[in-house]
C-alpha atoms as a PDB file:
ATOM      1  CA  UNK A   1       2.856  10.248   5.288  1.00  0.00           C
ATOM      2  CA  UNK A   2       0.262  12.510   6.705  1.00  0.00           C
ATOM      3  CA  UNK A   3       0.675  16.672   6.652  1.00  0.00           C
ATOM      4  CA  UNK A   4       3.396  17.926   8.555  1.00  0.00           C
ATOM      5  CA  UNK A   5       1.470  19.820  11.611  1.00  0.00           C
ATOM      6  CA  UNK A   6      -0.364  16.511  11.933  1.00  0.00           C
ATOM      7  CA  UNK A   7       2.896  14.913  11.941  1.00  0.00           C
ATOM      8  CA  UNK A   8       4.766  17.473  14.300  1.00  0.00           C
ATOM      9  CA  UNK A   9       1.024  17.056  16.540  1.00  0.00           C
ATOM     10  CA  UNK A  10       1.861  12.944  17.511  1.00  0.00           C
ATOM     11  CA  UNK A  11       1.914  13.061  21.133  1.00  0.00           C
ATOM     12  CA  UNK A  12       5.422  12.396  22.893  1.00  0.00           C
ATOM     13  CA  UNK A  13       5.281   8.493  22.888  1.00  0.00           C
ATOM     14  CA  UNK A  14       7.914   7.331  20.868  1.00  0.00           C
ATOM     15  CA  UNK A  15       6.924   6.413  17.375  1.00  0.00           C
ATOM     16  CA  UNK A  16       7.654   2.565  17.558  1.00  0.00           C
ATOM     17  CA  UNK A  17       6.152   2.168  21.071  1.00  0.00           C
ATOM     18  CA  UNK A  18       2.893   4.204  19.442  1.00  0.00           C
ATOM     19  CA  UNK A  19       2.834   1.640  16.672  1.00  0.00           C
ATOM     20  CA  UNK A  20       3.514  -1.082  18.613  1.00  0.00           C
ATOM     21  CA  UNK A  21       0.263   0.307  20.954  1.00  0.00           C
ATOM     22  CA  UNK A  22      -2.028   1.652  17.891  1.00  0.00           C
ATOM     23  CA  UNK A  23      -1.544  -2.310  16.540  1.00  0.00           C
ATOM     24  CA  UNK A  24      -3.308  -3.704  19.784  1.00  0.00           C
ATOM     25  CA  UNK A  25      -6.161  -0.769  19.648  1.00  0.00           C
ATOM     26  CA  UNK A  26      -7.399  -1.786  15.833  1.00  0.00           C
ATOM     27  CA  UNK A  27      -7.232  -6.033  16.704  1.00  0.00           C
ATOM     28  CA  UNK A  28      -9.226  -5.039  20.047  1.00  0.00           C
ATOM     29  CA  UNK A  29     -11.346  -3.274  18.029  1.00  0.00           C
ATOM     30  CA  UNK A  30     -11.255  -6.228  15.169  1.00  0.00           C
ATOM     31  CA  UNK A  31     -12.104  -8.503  18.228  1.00  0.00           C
ATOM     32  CA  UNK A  32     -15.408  -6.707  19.909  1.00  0.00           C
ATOM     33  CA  UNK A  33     -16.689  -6.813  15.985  1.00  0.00           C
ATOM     34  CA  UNK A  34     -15.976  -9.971  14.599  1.00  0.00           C
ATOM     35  CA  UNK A  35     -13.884  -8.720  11.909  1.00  0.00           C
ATOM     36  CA  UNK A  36     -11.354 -10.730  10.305  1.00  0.00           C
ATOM     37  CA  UNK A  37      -8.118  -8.664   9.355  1.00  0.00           C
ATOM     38  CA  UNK A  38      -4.475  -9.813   9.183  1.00  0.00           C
ATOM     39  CA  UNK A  39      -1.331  -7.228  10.413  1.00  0.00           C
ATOM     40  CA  UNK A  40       1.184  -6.593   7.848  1.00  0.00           C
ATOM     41  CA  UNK A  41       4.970  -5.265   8.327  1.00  0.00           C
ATOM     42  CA  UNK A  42       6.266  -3.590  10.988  1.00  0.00           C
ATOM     43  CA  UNK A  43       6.252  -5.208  14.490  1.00  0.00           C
ATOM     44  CA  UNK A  44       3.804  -8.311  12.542  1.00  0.00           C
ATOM     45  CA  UNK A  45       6.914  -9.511  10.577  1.00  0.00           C
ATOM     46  CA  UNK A  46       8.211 -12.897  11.854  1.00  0.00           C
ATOM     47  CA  UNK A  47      11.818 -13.229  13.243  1.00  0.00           C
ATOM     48  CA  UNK A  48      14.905 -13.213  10.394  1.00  0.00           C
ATOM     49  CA  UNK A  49      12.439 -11.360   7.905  1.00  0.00           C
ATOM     50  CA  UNK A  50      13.497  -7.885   8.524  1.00  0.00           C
ATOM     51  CA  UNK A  51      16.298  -6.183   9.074  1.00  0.00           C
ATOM     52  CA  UNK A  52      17.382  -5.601  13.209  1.00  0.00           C
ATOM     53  CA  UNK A  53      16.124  -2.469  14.414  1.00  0.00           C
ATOM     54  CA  UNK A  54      13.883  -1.215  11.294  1.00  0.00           C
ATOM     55  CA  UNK A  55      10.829   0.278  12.921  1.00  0.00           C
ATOM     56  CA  UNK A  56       7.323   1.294  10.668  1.00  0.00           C
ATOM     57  CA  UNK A  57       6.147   4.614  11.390  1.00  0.00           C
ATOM     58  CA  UNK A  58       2.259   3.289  10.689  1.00  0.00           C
ATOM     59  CA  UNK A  59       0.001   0.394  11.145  1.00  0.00           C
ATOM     60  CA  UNK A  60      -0.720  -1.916   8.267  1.00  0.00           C
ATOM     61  CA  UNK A  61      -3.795  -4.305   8.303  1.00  0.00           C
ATOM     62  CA  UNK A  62      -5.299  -6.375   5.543  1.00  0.00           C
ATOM     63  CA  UNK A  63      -8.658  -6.361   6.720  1.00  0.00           C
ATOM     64  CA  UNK A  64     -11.003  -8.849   4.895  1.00  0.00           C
ATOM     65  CA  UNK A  65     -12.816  -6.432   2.353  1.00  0.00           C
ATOM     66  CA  UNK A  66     -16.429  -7.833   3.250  1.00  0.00           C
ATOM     67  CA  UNK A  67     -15.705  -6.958   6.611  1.00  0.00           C
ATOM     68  CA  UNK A  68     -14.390  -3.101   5.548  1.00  0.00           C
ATOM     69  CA  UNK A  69     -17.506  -1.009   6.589  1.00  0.00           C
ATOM     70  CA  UNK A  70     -17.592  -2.236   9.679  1.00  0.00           C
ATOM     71  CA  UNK A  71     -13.816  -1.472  10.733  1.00  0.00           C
ATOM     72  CA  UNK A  72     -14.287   1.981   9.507  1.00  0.00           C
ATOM     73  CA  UNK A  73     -16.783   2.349  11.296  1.00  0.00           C
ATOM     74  CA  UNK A  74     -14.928   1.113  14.231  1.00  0.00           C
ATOM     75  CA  UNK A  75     -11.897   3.340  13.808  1.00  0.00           C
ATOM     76  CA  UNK A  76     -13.854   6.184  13.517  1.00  0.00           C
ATOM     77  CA  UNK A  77     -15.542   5.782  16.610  1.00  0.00           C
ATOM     78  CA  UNK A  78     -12.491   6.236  18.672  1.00  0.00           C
ATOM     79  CA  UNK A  79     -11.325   9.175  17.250  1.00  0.00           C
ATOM     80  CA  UNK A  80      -9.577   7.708  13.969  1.00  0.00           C
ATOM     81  CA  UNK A  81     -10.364  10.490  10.822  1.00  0.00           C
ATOM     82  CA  UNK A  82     -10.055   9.052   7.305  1.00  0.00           C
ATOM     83  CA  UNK A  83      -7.259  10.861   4.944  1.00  0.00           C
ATOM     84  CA  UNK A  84      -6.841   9.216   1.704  1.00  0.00           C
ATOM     85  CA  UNK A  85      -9.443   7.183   0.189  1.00  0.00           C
ATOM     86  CA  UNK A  86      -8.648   4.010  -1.929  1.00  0.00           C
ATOM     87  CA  UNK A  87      -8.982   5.081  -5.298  1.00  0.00           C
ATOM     88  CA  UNK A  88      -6.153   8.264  -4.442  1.00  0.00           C
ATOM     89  CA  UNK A  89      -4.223   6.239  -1.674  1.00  0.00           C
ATOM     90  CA  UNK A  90      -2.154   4.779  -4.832  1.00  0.00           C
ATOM     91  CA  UNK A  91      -1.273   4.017  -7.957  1.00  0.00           C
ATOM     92  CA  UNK A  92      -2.740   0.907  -7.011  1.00  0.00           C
ATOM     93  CA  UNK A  93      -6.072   1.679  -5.460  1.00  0.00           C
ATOM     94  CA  UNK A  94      -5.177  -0.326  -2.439  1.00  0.00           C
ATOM     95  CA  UNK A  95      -5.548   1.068   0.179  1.00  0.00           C
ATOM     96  CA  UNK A  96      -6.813   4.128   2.675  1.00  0.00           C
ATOM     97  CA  UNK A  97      -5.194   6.110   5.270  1.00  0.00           C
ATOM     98  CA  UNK A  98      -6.652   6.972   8.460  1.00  0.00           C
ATOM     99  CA  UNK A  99      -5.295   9.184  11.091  1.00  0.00           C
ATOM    100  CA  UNK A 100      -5.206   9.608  15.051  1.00  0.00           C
ATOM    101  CA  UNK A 101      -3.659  12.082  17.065  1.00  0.00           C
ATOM    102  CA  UNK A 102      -2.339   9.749  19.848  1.00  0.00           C
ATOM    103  CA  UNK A 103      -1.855   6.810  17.792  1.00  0.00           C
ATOM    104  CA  UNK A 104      -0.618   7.857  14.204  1.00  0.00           C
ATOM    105  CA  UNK A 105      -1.602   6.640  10.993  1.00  0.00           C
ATOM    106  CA  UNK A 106      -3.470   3.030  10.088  1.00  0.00           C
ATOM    107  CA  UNK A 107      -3.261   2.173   6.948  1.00  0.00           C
ATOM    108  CA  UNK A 108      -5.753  -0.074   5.639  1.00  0.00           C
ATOM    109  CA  UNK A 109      -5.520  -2.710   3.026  1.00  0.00           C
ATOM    110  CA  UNK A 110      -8.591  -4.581   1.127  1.00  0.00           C
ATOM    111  CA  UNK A 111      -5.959  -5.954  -1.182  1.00  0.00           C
ATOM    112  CA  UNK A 112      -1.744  -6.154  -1.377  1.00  0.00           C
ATOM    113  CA  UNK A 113      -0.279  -3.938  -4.631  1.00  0.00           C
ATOM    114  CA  UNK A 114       0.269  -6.737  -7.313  1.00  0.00           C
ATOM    115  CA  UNK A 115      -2.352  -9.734  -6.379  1.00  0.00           C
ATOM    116  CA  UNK A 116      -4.129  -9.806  -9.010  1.00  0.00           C
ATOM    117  CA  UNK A 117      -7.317 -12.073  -7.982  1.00  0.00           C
ATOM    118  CA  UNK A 118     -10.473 -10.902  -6.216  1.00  0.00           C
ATOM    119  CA  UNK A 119      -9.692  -9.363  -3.046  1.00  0.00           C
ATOM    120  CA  UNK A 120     -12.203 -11.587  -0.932  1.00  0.00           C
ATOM    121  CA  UNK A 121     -10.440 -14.461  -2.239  1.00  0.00           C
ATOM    122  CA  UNK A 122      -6.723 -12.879  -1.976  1.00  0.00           C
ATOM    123  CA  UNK A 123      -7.636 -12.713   1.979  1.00  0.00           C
ATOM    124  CA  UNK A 124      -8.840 -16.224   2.258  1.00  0.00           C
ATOM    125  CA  UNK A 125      -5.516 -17.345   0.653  1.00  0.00           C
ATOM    126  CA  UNK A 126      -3.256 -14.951   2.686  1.00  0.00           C
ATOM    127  CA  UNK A 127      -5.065 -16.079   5.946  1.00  0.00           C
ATOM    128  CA  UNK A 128      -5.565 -19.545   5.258  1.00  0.00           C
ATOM    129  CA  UNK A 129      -2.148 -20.309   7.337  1.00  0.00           C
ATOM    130  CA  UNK A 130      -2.111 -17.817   9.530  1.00  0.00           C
ATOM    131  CA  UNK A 131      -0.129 -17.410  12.530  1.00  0.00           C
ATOM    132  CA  UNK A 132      -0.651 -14.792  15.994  1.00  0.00           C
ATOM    133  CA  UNK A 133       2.044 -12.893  17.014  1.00  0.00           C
ATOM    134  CA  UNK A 134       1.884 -10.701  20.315  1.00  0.00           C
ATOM    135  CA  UNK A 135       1.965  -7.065  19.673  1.00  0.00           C
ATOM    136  CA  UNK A 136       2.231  -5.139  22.750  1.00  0.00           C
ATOM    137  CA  UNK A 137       0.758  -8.074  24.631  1.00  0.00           C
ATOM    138  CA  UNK A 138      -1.786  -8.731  22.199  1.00  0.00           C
ATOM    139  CA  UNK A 139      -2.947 -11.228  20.226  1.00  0.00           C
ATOM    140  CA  UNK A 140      -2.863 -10.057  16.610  1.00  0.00           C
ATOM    141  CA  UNK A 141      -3.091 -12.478  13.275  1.00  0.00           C
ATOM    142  CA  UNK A 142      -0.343 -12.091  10.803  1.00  0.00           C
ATOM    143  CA  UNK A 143       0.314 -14.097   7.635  1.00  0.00           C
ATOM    144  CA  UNK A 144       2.657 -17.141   8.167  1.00  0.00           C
ATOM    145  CA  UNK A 145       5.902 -16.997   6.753  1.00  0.00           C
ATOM    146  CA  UNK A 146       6.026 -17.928   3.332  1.00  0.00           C
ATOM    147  CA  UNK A 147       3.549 -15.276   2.586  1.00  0.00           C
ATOM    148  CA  UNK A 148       5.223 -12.707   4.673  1.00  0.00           C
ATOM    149  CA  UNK A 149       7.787 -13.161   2.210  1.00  0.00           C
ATOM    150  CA  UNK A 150       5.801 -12.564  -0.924  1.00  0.00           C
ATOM    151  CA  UNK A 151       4.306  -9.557   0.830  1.00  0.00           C
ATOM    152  CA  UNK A 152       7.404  -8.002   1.746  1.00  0.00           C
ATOM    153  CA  UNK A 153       8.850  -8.590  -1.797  1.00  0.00           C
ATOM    154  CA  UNK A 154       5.987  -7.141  -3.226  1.00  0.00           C
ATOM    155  CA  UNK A 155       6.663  -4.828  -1.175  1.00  0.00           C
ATOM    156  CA  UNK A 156       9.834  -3.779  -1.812  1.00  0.00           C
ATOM    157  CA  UNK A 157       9.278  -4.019  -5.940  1.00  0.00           C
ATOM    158  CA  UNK A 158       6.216  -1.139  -5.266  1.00  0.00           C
ATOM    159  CA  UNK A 159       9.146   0.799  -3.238  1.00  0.00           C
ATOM    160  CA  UNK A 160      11.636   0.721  -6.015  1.00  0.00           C
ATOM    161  CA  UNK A 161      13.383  -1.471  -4.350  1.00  0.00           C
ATOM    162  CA  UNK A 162      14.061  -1.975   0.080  1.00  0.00           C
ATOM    163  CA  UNK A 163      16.196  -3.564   2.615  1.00  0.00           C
ATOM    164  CA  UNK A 164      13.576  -5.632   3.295  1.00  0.00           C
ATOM    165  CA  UNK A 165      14.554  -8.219   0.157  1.00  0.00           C
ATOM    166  CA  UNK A 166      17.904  -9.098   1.368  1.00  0.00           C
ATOM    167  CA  UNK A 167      15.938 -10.951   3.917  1.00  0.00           C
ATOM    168  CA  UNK A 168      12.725 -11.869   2.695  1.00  0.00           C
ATOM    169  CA  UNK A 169      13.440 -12.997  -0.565  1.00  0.00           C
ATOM    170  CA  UNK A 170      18.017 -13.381  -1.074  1.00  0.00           C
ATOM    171  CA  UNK A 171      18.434 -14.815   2.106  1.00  0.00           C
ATOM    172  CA  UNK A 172      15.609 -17.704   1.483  1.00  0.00           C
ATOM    173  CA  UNK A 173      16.703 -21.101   0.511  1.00  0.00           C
ATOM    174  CA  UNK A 174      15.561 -22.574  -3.077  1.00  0.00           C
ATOM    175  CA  UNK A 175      12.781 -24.479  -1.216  1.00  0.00           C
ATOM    176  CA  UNK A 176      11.376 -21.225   0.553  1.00  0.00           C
ATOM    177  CA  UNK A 177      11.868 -19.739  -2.790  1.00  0.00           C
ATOM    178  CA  UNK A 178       9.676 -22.114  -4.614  1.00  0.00           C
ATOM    179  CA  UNK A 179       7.070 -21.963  -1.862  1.00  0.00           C
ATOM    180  CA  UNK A 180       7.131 -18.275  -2.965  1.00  0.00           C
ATOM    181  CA  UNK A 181       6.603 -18.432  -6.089  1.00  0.00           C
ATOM    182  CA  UNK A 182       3.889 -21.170  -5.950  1.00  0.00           C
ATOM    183  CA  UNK A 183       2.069 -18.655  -3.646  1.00  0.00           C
ATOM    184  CA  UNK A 184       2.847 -15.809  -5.905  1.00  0.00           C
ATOM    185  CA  UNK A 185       0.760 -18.162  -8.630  1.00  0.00           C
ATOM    186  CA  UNK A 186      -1.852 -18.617  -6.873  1.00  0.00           C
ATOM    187  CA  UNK A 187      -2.503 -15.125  -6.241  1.00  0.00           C
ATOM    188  CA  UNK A 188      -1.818 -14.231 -10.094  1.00  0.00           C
ATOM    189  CA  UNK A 189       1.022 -12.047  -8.326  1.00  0.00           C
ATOM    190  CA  UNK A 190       4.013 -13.216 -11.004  1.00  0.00           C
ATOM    191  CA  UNK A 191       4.629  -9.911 -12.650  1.00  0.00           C
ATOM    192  CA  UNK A 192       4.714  -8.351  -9.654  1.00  0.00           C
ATOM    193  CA  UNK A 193       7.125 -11.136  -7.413  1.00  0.00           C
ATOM    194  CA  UNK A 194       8.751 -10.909 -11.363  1.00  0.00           C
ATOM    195  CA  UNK A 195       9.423  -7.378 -10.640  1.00  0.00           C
ATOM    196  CA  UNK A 196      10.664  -7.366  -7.122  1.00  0.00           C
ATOM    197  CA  UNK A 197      13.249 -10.195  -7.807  1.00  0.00           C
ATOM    198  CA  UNK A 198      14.330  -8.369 -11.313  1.00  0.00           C
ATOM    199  CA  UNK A 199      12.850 -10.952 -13.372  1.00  0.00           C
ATOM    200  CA  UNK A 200      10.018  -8.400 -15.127  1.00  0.00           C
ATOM    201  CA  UNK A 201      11.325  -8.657 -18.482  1.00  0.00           C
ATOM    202  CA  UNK A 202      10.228 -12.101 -18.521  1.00  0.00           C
ATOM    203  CA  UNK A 203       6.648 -10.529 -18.681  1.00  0.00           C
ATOM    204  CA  UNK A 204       6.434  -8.079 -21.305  1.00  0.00           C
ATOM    205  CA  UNK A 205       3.616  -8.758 -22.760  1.00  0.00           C
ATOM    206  CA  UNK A 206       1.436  -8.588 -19.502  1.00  0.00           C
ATOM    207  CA  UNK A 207      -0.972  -5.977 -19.031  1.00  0.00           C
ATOM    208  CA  UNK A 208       0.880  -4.844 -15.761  1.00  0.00           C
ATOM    209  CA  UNK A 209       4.705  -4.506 -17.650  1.00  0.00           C
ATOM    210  CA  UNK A 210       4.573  -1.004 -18.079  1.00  0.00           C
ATOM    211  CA  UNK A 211       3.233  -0.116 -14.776  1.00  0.00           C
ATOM    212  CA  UNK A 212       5.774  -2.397 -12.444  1.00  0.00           C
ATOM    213  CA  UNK A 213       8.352  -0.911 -14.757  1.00  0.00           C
ATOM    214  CA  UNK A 214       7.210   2.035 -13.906  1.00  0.00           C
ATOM    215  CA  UNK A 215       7.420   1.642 -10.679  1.00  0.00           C
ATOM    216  CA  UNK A 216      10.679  -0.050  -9.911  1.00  0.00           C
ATOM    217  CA  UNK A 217      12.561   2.265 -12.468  1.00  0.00           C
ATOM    218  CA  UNK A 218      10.841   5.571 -11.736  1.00  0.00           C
ATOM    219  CA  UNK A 219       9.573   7.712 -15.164  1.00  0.00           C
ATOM    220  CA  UNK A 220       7.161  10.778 -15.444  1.00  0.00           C
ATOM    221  CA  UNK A 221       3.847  11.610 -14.725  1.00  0.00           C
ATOM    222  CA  UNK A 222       3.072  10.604 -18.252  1.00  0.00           C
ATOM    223  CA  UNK A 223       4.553   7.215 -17.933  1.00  0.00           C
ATOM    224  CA  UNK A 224       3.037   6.582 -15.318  1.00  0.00           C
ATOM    225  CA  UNK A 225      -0.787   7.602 -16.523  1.00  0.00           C
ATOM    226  CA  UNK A 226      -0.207   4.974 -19.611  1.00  0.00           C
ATOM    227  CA  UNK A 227       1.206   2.597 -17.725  1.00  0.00           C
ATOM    228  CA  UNK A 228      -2.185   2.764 -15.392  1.00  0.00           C
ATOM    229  CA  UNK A 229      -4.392   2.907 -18.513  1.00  0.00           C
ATOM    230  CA  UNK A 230      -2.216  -0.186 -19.577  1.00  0.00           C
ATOM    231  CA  UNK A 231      -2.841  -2.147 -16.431  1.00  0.00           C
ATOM    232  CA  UNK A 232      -6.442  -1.127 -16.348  1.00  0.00           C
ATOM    233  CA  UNK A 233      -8.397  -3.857 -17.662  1.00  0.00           C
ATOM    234  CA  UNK A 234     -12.478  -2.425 -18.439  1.00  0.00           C
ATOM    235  CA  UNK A 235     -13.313   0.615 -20.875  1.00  0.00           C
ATOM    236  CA  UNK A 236     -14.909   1.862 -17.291  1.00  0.00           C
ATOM    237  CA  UNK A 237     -11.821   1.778 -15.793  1.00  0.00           C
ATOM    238  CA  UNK A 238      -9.808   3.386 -18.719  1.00  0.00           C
ATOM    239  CA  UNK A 239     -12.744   6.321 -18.401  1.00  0.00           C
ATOM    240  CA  UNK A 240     -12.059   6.404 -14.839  1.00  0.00           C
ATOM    241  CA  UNK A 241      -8.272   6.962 -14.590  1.00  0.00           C
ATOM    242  CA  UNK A 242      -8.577   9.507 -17.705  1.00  0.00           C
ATOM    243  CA  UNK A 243     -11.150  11.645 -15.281  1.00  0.00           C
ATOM    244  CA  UNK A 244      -8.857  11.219 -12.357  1.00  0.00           C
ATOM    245  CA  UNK A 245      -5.763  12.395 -14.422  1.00  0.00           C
ATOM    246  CA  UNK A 246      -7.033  16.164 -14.748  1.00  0.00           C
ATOM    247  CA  UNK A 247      -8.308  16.648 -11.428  1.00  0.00           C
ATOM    248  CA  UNK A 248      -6.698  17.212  -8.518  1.00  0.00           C
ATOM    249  CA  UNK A 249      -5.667  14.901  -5.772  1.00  0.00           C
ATOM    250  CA  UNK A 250      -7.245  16.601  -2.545  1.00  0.00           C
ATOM    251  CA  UNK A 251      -6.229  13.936  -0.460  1.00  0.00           C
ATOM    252  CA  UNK A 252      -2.499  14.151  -1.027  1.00  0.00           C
ATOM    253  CA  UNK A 253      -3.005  18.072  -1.381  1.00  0.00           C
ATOM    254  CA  UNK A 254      -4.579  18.139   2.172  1.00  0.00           C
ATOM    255  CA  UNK A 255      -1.000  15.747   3.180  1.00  0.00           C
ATOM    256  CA  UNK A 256       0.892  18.310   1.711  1.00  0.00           C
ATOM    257  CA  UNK A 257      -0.469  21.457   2.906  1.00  0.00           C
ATOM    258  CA  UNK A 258      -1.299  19.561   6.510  1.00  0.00           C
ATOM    259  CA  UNK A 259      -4.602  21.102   6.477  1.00  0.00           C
ATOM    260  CA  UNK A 260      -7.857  20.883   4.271  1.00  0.00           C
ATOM    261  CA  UNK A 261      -7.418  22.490   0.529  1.00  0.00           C
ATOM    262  CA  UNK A 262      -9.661  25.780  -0.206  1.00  0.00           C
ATOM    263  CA  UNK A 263     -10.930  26.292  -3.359  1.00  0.00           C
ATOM    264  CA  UNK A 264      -7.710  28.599  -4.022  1.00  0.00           C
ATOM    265  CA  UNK A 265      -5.361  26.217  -3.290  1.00  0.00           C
ATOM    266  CA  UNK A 266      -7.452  23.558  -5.409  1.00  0.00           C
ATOM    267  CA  UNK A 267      -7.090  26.224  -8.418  1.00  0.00           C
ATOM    268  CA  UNK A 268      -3.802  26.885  -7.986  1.00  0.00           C
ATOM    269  CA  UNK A 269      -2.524  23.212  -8.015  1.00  0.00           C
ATOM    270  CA  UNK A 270      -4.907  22.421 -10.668  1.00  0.00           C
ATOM    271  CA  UNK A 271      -3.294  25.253 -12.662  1.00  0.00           C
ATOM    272  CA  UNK A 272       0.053  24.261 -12.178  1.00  0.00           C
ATOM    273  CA  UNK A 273      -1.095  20.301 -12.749  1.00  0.00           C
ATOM    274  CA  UNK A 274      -2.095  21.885 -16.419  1.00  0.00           C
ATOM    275  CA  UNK A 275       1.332  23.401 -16.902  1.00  0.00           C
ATOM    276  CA  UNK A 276       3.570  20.512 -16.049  1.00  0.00           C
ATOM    277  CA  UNK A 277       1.200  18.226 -17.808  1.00  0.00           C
ATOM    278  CA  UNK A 278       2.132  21.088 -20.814  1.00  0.00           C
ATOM    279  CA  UNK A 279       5.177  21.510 -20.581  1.00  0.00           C
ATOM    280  CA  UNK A 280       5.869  17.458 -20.612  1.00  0.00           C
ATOM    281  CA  UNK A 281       3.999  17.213 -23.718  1.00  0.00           C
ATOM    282  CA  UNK A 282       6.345  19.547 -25.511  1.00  0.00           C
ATOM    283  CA  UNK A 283       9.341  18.137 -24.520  1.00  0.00           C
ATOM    284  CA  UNK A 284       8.321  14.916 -26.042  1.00  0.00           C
ATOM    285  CA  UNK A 285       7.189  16.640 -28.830  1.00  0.00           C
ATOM    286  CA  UNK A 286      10.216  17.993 -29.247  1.00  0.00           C
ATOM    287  CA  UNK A 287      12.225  15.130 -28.294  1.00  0.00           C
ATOM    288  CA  UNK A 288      10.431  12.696 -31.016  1.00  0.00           C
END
């Protein structure tokens, strides 16, 4: 993630003792507020659910989405700069990126890619059993185990696929399966668990088929737009993701270029955004 002079500019800490750190800084900053969030991945996995030795390179909260304003606003008063926003973070519209020179990127969730209920509600679920785990000698909240496995399975089906299922999701027993799944209902996260565990042909006729398919198989920028108008379930949100498809995405542009777009670069890209979008029309044109 993140440009490459703003990745070349982390200070000399190395990365997993910086994530490990930037961890404690958001729950102390969670803790002055009063806001409720829950750490995700990295050094918040429980023992036996990753593999030994696989470090993150960010911070991953799930911060209860009532309570969003006011971490931003926390974040941002130590020195934290936002980079993506949620509706060009993902295909999913999940989350937002922020970014600090001494302590790297925080990502941060108001909903997981493939839960499917209201997000305020999602939280309550995901937190309901939650556990703390010490991160660099902090108290942070992390989801308890069975839904640290749905999360990282998820996970790994938005990925195309990690390490991270061998563990999470192969090595589990049938009972620790089942819990799974039963959590994965309750969330309305099936197609997505479906598609993680290569059971998403069971679910063809969901909304969401095309765009997990998409996902764990790969496919072009086309497939991917009409898998998103697929999944998108309002004529507002159709409109929406139609607009977004011929602009420009300055967020990841700024990632790319690792430093804010001008106008020329914004043409340029655009331009060439135009052409590809072109020259994949006339190849299936041509191919049909």
């Amino acid at each position: 993630m993140g440009g490459m002079s703003e990745e070349t500019d982390v200070r000399a800490a190395p990365v997993a003792a910086r994530v490990h750190l930037a961890h404690a800084v958001v729950q102390k900053l969670a803790d002055d507020r009063g806001i409720d969030l829950l750490h995700l991945k990295g050094p918040a996995v429980l023992p036996g659910l990753r593999p030994e030795g696989r470090h993150s390179s960010d911070v991953d909260v799930l911060v209860r989405p009532s309570h969003l304003r006011s971490l931003v606003t926390a974040v941002e008063s130590v020195g934290f700069e936002q980079r993506t926003s949620f509706a060009t973070g993902s295909v999913f519209a999940h989350a937002a990126n922020w970014w600090h020179d001494d302590w790297g990127w925080v990502d941060v969730h108001m909903s997981w890619p493939g839960v499917t209920i209201d997000a305020e509600r999602a939280y309550d679920v995901l937190a309901r059993d939650r556990v703390v785990r010490q991160i660099a000698h902090r108290d942070c909240p992390v989801p308890n185990r069975t839904a640290q496995r749905l999360i990282l399975t998820l996970h790994s089906a938005r990925s195309g696929g990690t390490t991270d299922l061998d563990h999470a999701w192969t090595a589990a027993t049938p009972e620790e399966q089942d819990a799974v799944r039963a959590l994965a209902t309750e969330l309305h996260a099936e197609v997505a668990l479906a598609a993680g565990i290569g059971e998403l042909e069971l679910h063809r006729g969901d909304p969401t088929y095309l765009l997990w398919r998409h996902v764990t198989r790969g496919g072009s920028r086309f497939d991917e737009w009409r898998a998103r108008l697929a999944a998108a379930t309002t004529l507002r949100a159709k409109a929406e993701l139609l607009t977004a498809a011929m602009r420009v995405n300055r967020d990841h542009l700024r990632m790319e270029l690792g430093h804010a777009p001008t106008r020329s670069d914004i043409r340029a890209r655009q331009r060439l955004r135009l052409r590809r979008a072109a020259g994949e029309l006339t190849s299936r044109v041509r191919r049909s």
